[in-house]
Protein backbone atom coordinates (compact mmCIF):
# COMPACT_ATOMS: atom_id res chain seq x y z
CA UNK A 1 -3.33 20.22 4.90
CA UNK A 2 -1.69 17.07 6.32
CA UNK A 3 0.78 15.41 4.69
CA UNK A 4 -1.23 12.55 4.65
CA UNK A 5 -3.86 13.62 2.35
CA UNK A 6 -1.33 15.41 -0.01
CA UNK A 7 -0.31 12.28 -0.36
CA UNK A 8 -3.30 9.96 -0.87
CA UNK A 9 -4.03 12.81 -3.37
CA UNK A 10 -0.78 12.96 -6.12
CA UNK A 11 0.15 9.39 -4.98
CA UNK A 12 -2.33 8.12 -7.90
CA UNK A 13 -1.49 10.76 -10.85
CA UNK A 14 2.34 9.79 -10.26
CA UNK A 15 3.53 7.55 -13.60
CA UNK A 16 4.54 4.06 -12.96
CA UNK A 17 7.91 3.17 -14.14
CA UNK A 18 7.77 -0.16 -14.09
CA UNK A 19 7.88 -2.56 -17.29
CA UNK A 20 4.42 -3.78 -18.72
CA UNK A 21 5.25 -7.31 -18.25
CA UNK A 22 4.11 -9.87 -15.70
CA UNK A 23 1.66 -9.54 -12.50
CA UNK A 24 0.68 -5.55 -12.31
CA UNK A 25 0.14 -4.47 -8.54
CA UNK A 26 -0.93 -0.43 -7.60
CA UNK A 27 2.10 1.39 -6.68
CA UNK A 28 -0.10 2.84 -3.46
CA UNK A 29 -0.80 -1.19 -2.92
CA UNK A 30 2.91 -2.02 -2.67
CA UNK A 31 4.01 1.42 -0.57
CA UNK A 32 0.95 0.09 2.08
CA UNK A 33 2.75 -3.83 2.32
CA UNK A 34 6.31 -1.83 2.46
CA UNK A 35 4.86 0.67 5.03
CA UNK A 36 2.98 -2.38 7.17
CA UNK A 37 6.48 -4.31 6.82
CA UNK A 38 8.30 -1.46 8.27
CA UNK A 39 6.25 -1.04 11.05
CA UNK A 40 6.09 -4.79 12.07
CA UNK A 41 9.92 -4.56 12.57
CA UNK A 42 11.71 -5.30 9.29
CA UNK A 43 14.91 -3.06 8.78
CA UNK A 44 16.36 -4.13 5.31
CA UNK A 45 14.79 -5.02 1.88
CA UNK A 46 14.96 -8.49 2.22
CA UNK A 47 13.38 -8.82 5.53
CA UNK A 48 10.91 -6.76 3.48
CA UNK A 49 10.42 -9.17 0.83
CA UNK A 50 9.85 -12.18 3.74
């Protein structure tokens, strides 16, 4: 099986640590914009953020 679909399959069971306050945003949501950000050429967390 691909790692790929492993993935896309635990990836939503897994709990979210994050505090209940504020804006909520999927944790498979926010790995995809890191991912895409990575890929376009960013290299540290703050060119991440940009």
């Amino acid at each position: 099986m691909p790692d790929a679909i492993i993935f896309s399959i635990f990836l939503p069971r897994s709990p979210d640590p994050r505090a209940g306050r504020g804006r909520r945003h999927s944790l498979a949501g926010l790995l995809a914009v890191g991912v895409a950000a990575v890929i376009a050429g960013s290299r540290s967390f703050a060119a991440i953020g940009q």
